[in-house]
C-alpha atoms as a PDB file:
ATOM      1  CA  UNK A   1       3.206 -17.907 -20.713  1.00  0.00           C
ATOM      2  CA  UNK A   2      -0.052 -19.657 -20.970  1.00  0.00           C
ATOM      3  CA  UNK A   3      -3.465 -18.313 -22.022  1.00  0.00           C
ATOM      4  CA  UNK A   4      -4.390 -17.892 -17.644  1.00  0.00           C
ATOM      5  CA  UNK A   5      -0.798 -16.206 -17.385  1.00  0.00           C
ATOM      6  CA  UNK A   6      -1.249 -13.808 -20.108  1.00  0.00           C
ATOM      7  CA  UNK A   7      -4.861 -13.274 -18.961  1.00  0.00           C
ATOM      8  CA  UNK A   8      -3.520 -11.977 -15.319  1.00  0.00           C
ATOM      9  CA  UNK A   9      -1.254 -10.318 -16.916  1.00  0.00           C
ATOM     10  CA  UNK A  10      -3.637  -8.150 -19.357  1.00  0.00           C
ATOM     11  CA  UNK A  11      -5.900  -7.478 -16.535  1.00  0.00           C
ATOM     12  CA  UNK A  12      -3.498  -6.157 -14.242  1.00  0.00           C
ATOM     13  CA  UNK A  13      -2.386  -4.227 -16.918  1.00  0.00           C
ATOM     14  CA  UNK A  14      -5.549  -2.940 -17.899  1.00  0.00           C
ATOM     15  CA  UNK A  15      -6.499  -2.764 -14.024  1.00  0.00           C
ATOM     16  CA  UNK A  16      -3.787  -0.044 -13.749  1.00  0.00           C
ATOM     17  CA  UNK A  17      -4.040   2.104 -16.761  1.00  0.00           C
ATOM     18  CA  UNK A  18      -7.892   1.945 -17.063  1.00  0.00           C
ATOM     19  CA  UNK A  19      -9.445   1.251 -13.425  1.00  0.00           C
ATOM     20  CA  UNK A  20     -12.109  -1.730 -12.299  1.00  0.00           C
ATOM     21  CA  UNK A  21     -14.889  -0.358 -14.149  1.00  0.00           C
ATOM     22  CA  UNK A  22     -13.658   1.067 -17.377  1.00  0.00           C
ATOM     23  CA  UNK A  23     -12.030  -2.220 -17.728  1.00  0.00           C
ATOM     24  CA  UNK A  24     -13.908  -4.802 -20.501  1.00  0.00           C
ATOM     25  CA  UNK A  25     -13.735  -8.335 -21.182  1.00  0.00           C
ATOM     26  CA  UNK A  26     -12.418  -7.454 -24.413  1.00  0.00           C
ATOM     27  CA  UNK A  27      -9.876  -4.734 -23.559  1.00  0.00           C
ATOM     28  CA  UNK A  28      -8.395  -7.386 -21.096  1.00  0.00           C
ATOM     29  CA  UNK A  29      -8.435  -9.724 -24.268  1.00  0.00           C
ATOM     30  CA  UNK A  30      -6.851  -7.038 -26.297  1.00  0.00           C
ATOM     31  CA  UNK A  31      -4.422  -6.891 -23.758  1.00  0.00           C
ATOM     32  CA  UNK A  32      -3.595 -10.421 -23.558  1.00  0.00           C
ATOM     33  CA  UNK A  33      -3.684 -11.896 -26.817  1.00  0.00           C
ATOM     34  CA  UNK A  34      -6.040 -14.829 -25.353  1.00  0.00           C
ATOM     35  CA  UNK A  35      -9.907 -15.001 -26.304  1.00  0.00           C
ATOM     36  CA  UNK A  36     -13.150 -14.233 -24.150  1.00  0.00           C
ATOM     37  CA  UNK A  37     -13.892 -17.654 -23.937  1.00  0.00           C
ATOM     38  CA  UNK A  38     -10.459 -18.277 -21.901  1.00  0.00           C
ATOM     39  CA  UNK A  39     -11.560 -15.829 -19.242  1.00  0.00           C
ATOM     40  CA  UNK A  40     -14.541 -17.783 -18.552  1.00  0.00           C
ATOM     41  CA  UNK A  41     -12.543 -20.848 -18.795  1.00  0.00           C
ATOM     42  CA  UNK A  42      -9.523 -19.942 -16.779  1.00  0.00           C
ATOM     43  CA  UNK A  43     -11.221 -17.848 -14.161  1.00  0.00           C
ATOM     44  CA  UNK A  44     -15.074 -17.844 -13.850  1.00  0.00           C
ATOM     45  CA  UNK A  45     -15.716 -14.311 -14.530  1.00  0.00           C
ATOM     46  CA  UNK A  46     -14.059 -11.169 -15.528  1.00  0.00           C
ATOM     47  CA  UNK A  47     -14.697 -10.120 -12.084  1.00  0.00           C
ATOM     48  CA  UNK A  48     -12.911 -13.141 -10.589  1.00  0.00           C
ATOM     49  CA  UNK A  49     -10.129 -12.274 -13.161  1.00  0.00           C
ATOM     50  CA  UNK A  50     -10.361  -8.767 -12.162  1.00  0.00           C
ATOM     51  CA  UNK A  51     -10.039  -9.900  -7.972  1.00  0.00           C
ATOM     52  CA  UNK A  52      -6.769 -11.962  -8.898  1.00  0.00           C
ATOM     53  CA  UNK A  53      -5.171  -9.261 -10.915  1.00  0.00           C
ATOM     54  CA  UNK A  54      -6.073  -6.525  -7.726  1.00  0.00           C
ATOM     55  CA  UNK A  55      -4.143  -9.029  -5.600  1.00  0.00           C
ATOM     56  CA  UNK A  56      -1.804  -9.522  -7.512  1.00  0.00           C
ATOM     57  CA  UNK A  57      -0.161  -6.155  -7.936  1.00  0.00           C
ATOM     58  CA  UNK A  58      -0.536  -5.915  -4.302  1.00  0.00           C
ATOM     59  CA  UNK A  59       1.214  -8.779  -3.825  1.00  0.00           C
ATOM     60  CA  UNK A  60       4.238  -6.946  -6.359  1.00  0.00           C
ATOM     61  CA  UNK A  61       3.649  -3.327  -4.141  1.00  0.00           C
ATOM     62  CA  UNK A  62       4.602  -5.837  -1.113  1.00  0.00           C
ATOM     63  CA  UNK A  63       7.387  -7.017  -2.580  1.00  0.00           C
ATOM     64  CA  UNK A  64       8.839  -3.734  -3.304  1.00  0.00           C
ATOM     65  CA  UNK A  65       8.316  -3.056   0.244  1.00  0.00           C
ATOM     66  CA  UNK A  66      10.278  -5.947   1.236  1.00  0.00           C
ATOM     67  CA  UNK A  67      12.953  -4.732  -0.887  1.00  0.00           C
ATOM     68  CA  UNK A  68      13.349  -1.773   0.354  1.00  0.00           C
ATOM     69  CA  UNK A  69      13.562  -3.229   4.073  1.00  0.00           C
ATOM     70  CA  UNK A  70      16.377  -5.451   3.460  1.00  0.00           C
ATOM     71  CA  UNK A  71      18.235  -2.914   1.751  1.00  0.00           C
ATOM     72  CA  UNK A  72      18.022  -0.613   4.670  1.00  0.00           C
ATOM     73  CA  UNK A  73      18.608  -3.308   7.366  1.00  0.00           C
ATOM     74  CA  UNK A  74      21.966  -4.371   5.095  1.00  0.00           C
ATOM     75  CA  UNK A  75      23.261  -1.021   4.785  1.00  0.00           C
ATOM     76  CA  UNK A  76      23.923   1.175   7.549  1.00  0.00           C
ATOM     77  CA  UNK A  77      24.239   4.388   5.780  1.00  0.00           C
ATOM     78  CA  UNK A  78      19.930   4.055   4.878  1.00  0.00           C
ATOM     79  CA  UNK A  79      17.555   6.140   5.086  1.00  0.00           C
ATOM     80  CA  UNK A  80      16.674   4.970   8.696  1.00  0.00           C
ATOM     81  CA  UNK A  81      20.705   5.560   9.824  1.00  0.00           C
ATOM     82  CA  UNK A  82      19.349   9.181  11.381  1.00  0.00           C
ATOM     83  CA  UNK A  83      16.273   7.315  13.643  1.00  0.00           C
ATOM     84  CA  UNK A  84      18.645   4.307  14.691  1.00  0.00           C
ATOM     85  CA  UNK A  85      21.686   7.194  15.535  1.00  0.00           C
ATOM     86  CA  UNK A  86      18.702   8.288  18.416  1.00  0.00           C
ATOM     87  CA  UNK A  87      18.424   6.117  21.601  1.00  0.00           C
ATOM     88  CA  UNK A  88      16.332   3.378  21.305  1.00  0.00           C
ATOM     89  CA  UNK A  89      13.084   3.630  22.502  1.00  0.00           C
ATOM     90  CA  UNK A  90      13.980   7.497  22.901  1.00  0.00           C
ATOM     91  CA  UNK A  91      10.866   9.976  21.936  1.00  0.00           C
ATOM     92  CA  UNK A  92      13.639  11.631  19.283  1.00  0.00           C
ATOM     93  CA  UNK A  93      14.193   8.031  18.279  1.00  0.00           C
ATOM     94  CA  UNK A  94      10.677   7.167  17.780  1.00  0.00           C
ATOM     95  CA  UNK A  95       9.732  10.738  15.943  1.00  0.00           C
ATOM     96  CA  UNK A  96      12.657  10.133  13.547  1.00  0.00           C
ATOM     97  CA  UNK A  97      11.190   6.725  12.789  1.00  0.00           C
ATOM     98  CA  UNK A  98       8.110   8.110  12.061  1.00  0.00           C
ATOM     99  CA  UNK A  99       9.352  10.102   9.378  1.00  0.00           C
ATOM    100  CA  UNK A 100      11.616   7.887   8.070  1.00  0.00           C
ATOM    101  CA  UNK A 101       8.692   5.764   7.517  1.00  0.00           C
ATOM    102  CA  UNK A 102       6.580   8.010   6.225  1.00  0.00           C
ATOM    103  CA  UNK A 103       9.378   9.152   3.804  1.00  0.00           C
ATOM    104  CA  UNK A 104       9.245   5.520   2.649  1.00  0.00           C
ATOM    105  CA  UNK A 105       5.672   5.246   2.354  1.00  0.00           C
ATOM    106  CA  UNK A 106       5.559   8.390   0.291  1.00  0.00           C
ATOM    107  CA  UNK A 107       8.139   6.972  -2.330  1.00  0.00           C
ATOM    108  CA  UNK A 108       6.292   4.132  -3.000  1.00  0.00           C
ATOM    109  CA  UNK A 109       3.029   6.256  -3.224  1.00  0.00           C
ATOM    110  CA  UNK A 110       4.552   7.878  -6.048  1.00  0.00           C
ATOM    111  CA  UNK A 111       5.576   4.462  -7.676  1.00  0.00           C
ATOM    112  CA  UNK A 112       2.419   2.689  -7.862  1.00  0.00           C
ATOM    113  CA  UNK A 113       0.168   5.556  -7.750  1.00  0.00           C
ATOM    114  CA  UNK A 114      -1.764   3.297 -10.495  1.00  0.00           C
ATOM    115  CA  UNK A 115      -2.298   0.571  -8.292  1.00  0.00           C
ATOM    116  CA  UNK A 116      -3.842   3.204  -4.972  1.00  0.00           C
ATOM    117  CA  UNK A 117      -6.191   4.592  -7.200  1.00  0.00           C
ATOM    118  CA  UNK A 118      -7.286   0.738  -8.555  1.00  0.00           C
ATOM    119  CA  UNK A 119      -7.395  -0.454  -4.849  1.00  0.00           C
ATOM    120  CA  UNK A 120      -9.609   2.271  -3.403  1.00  0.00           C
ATOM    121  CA  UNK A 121     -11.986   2.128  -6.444  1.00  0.00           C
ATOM    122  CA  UNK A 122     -12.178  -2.140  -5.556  1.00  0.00           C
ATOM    123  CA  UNK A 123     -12.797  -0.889  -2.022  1.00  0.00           C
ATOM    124  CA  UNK A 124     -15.902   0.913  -3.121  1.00  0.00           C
ATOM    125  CA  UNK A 125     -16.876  -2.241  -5.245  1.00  0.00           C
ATOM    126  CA  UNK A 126     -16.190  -4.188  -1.939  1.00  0.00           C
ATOM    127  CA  UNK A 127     -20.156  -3.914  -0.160  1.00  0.00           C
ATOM    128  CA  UNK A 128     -21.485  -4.807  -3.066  1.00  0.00           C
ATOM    129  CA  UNK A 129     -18.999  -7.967  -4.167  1.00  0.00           C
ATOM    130  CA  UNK A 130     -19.076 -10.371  -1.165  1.00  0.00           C
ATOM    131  CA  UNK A 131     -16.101 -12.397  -2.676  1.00  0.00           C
ATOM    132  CA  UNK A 132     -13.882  -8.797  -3.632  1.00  0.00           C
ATOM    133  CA  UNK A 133     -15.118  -8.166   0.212  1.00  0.00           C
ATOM    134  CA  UNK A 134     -13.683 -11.880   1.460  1.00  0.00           C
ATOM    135  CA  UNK A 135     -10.405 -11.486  -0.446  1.00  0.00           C
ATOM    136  CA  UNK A 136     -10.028  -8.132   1.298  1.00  0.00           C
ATOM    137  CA  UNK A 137     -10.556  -9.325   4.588  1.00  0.00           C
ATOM    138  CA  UNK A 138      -8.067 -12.366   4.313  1.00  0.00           C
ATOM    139  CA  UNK A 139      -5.227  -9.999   3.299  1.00  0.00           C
ATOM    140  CA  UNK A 140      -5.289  -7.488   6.190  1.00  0.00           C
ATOM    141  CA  UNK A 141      -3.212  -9.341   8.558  1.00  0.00           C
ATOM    142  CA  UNK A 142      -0.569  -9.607   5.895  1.00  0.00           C
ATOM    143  CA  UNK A 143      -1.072  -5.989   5.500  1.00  0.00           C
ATOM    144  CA  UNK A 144      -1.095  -4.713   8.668  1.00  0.00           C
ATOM    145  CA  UNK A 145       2.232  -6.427   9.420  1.00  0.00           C
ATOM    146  CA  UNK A 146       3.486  -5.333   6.292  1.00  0.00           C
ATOM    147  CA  UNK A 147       2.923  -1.849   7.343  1.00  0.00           C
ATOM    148  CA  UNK A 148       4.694  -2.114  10.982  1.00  0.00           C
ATOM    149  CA  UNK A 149       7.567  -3.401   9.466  1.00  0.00           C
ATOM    150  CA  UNK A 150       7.580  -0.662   6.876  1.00  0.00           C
ATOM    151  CA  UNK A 151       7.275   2.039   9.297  1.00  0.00           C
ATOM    152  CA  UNK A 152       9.962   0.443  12.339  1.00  0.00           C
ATOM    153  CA  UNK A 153      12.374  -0.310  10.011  1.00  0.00           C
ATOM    154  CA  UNK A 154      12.304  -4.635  10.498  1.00  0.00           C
ATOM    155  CA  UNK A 155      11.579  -7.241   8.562  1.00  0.00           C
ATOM    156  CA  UNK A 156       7.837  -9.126   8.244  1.00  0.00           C
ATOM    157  CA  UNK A 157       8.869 -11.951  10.675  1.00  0.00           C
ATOM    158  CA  UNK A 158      10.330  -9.565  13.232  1.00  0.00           C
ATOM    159  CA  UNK A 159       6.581  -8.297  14.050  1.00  0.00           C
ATOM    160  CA  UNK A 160       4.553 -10.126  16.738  1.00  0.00           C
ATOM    161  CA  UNK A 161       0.434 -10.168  16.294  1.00  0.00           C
ATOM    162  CA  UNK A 162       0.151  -7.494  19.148  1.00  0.00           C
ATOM    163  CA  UNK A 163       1.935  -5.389  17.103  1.00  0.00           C
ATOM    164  CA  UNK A 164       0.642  -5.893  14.028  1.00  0.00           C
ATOM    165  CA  UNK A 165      -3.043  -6.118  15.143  1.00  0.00           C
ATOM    166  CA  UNK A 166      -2.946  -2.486  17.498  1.00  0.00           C
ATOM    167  CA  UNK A 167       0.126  -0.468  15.401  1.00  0.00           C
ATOM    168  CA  UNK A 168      -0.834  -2.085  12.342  1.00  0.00           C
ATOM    169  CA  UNK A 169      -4.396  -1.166  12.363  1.00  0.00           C
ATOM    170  CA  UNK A 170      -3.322   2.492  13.042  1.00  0.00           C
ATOM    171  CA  UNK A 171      -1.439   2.690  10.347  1.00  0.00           C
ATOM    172  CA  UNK A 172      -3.801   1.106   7.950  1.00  0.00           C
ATOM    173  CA  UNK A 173      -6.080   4.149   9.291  1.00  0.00           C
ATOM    174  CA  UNK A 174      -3.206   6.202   8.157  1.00  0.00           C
ATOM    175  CA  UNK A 175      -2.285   5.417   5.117  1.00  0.00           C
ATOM    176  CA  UNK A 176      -5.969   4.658   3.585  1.00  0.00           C
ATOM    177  CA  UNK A 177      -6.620   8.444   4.563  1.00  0.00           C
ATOM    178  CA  UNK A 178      -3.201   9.449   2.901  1.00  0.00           C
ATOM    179  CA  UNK A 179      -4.776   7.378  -0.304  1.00  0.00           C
ATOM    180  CA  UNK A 180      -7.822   9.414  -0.856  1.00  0.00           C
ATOM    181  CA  UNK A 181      -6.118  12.716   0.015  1.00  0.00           C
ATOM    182  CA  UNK A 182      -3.281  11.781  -2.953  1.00  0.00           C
ATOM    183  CA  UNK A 183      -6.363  10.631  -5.052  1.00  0.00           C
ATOM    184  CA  UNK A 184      -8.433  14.061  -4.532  1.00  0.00           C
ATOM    185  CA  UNK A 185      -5.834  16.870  -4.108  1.00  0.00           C
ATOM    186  CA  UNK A 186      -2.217  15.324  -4.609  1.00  0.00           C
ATOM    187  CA  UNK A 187      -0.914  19.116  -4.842  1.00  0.00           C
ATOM    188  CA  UNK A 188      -2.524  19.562  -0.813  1.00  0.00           C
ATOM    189  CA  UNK A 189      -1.087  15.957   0.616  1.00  0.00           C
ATOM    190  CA  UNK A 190       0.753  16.843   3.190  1.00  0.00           C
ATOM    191  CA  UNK A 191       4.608  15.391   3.344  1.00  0.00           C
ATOM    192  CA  UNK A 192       6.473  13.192   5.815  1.00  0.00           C
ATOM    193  CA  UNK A 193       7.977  16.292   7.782  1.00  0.00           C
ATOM    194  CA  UNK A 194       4.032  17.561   8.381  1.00  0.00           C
ATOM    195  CA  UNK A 195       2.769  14.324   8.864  1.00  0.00           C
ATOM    196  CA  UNK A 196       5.458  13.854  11.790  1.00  0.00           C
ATOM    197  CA  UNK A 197       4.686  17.555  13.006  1.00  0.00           C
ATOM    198  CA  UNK A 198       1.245  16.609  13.206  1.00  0.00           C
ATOM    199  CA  UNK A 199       1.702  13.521  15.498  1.00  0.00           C
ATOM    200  CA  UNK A 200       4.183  15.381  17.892  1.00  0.00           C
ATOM    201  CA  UNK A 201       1.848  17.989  18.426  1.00  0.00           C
ATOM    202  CA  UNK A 202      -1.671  14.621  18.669  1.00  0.00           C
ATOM    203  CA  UNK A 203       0.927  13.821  21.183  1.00  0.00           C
ATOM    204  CA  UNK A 204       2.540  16.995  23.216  1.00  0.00           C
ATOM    205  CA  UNK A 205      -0.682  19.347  22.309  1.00  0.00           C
ATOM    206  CA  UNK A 206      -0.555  22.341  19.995  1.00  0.00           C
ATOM    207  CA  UNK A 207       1.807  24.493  20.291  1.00  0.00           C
ATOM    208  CA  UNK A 208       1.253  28.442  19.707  1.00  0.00           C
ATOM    209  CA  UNK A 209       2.459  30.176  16.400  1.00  0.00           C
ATOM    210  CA  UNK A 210       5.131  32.526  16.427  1.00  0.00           C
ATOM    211  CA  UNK A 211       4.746  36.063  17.227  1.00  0.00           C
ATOM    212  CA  UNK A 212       5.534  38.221  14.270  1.00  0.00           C
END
């Protein structure tokens, strides 16, 4: 790699084990092997290195996401086999998808923990960096379709703008919540089976407790 390859590399790596802040020029050189003139050279800033490496993980967490997908759509026996078993379009259908998903989701919480805890500190950065702001902005359609296709089981191209723009959002809603709640208290996040409780019953209305 070159000095800009190995200078996205030791900032993403730096990004994850340190966070924005605690990050330096110099521990991103360390990191590297390149010089603190490069960063200047190759990207601007530290900051502009910084933005790149952020996206760039992101862009690796949406891989992994993609992976996942086309293993499930190739093999019948997934872990969406129990949703698709349900009629189509059925409630039971729809409820098992919603775990599924949220199965899913979970998983890859736990992977790249590192790289939720990065992204919601940039988020915080975000009023105050009108480029980190931008960059965030540009990459929510790609997320919110990302996230619809995660959760229903398809691939990217299978999801239409309506969908991604109205189920998308609400997702989005979701799963930045789930972020800070893994962040604060990961011990009181609640798991897919609650989650999916939880929307029956936005859904149906409460139901009562057992009597004892």
């Amino acid at each position: 790699m070159g000095h800009r390859e190995d200078l996205l590399a030791g900032a993403k790596r730096c990004l994850l084990e340190k966070g924005w802040s605690r990050t330096t020029a110099r521990d991103i050189v360390a990191a590297s092997g390149a010089n603190l003139a490069s960063i200047g050279y190759h990207y601007g800033s530290k900051d502009a290195l910084m933005r790149e490496a952020l996206f760039a993980a992101m862009g690796e967490w949406a891989d992994d996401v993609e992976r996942s997908l086309r293993e499930e759509v190739r093999s019948p026996e997934g872990p969406g086999a129990a949703a698709g078993s349900a009629a189509e379009g059925s409630e039971a259908g729809q409820v098992a998808r919603f775990e599924v998903g949220w199965t899913r989701m979970l998983e890859l919480f736990g992977k790249h923990q590192a790289l939720w805890r990065a992204q919601l500190e940039a988020v915080m950065r975000a009023e105050g960096d009108p480029e980190l702001r931008a960059a965030f902005g540009q990459a929510q359609p790609e997320g919110r379709k990302g996230l619809v296709a995660l959760f229903h089981g398809i691939l990217e191209d299978e999801v239409d703008e309506e969908s991604a723009r109205i189920l998308g959002s609400f997702y989005m809603t979701l799963v930045g919540g789930m972020a800070v709640q893994m962040a604060i208290d990961p011990d009181g996040t609640p798991g897919a089976g609650e989650l999916t409780e939880a929307m029956r019953r936005i859904v149906t209305g409460p139901t009562s407790a057992p009597a004892d």
